[in-house]
Protein backbone atom coordinates (compact mmCIF):
# COMPACT_ATOMS: atom_id res chain seq x y z
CA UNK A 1 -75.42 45.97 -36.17
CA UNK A 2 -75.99 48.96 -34.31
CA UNK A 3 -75.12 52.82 -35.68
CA UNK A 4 -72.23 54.32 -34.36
CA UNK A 5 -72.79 57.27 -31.48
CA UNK A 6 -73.30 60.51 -33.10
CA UNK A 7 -70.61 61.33 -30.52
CA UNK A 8 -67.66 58.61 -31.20
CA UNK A 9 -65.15 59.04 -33.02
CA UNK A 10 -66.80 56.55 -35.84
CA UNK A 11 -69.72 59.42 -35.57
CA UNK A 12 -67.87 62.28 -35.80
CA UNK A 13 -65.92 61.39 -38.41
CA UNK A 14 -68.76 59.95 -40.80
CA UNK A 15 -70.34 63.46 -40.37
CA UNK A 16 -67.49 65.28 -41.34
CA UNK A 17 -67.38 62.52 -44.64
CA UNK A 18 -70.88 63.68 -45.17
CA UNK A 19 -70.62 67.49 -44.15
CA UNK A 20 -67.65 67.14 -46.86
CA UNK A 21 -69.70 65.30 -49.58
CA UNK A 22 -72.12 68.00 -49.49
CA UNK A 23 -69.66 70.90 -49.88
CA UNK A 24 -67.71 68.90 -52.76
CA UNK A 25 -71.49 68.60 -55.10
CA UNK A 26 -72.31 72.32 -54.47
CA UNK A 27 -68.24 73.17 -55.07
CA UNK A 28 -69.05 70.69 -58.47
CA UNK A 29 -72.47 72.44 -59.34
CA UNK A 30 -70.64 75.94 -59.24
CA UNK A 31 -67.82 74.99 -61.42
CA UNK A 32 -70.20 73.44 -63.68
CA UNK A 33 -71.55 76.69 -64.01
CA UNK A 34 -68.36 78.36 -64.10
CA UNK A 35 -67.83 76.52 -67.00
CA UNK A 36 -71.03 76.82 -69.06
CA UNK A 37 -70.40 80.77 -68.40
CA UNK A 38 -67.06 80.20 -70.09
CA UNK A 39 -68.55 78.28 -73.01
CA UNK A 40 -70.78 80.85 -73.19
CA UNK A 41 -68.21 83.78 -73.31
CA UNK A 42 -66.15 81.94 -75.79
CA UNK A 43 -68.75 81.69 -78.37
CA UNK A 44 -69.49 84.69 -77.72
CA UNK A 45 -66.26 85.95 -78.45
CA UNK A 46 -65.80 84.07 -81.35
CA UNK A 47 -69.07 85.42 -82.91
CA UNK A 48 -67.26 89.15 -82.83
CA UNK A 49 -64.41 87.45 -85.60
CA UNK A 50 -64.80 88.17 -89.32
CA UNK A 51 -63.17 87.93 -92.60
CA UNK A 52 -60.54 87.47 -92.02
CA UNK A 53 -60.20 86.85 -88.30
CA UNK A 54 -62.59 84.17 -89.01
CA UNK A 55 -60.57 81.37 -88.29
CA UNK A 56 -59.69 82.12 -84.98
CA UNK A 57 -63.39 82.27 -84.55
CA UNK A 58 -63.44 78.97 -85.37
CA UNK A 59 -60.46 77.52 -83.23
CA UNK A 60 -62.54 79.66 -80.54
CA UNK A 61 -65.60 77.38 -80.95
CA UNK A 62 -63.24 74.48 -81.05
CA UNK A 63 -61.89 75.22 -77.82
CA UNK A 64 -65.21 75.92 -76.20
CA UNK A 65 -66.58 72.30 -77.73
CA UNK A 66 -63.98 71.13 -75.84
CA UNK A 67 -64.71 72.83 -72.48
CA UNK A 68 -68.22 72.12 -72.95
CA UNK A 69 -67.41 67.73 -73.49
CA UNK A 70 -65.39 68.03 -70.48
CA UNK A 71 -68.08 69.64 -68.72
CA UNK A 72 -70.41 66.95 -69.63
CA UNK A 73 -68.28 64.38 -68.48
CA UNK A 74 -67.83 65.97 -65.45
CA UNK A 75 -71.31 66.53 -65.06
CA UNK A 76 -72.53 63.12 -65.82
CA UNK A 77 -69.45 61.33 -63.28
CA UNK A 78 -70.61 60.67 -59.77
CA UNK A 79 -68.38 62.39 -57.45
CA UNK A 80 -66.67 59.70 -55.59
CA UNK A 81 -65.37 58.52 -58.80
CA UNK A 82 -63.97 61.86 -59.85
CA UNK A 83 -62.48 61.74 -56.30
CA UNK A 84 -60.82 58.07 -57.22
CA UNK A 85 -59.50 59.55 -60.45
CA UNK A 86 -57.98 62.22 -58.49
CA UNK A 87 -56.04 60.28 -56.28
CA UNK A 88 -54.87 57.79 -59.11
CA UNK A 89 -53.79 60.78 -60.92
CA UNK A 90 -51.97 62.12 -57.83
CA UNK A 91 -50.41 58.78 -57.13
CA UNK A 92 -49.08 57.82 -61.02
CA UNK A 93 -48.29 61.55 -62.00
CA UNK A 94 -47.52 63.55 -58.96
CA UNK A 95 -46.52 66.59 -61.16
CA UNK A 96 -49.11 66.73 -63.35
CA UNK A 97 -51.47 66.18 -60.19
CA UNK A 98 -49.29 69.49 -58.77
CA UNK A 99 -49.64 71.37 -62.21
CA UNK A 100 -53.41 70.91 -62.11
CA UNK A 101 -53.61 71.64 -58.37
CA UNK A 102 -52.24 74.57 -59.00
CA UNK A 103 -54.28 75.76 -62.01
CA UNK A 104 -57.33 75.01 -60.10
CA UNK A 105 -56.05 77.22 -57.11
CA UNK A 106 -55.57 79.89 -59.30
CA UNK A 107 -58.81 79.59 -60.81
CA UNK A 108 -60.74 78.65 -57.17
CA UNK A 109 -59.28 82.40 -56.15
CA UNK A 110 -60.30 84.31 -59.34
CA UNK A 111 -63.70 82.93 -59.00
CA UNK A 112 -64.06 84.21 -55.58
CA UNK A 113 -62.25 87.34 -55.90
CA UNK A 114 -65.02 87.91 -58.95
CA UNK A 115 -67.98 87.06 -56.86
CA UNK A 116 -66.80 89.26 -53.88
CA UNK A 117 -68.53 92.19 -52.94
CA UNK A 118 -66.14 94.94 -54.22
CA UNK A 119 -64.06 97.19 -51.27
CA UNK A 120 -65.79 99.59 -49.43
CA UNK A 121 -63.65 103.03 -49.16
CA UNK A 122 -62.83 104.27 -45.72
């Protein structure tokens, strides 16, 4: 069977799929990272409670134990099947699949807006 022109419509479009692919494993790497940060900052944080604060130090490493599972099982899921997941999700709980697109939206702009060069004064 021969490859599809580079040019068709059968070309064009498995580009884009793989143009797309690549954009979704670095946008997967970064948030992987995003995350360990967090993990990171939440010990962190947690490490500055004491006496009697110190069980909110240790709901604080509960919660990052937490972030830091789900970040493994991100990490070790291939991609198309966190894509499949997705859609299921989307398709059997359309408002939770809103909530959660939402929440990432927010987060997606915070995460840019922090990595932005800051304004430059006129």
């Amino acid at each position: 069977m021969s490859q599809p022109n580079t040019y068709s419509p059968a070309g064009l479009i498995g580009m884009a799929n793989d143009q797309l692919m690549s954009l979704a494993e670095g946008g997967k790497a970064s948030l992987l990272d995003s995350v360990s940060d967090l993990v990171l900052t939440v010990n962190e944080l947690a490490g500055r409670f004491h006496g009697p604060a110190a069980p909110v130090a240790g709901l604080l490493r509960e919660a990052a134990n937490g972030i830091d599972t789900l970040r493994r099982d991100i990490a070790d899921r291939d991609l198309g099947d966190l894509i499949a997941d997705g859609r299921r999700l989307a398709t059997e709980q359309p408002a939770l699949a809103a909530g959660l697109a939402g929440a990432l939206g927010f987060v997606a702009v915070r995460l840019l807006k922090a990595n932005m060069p800051p304004a430059q004064s006129r």
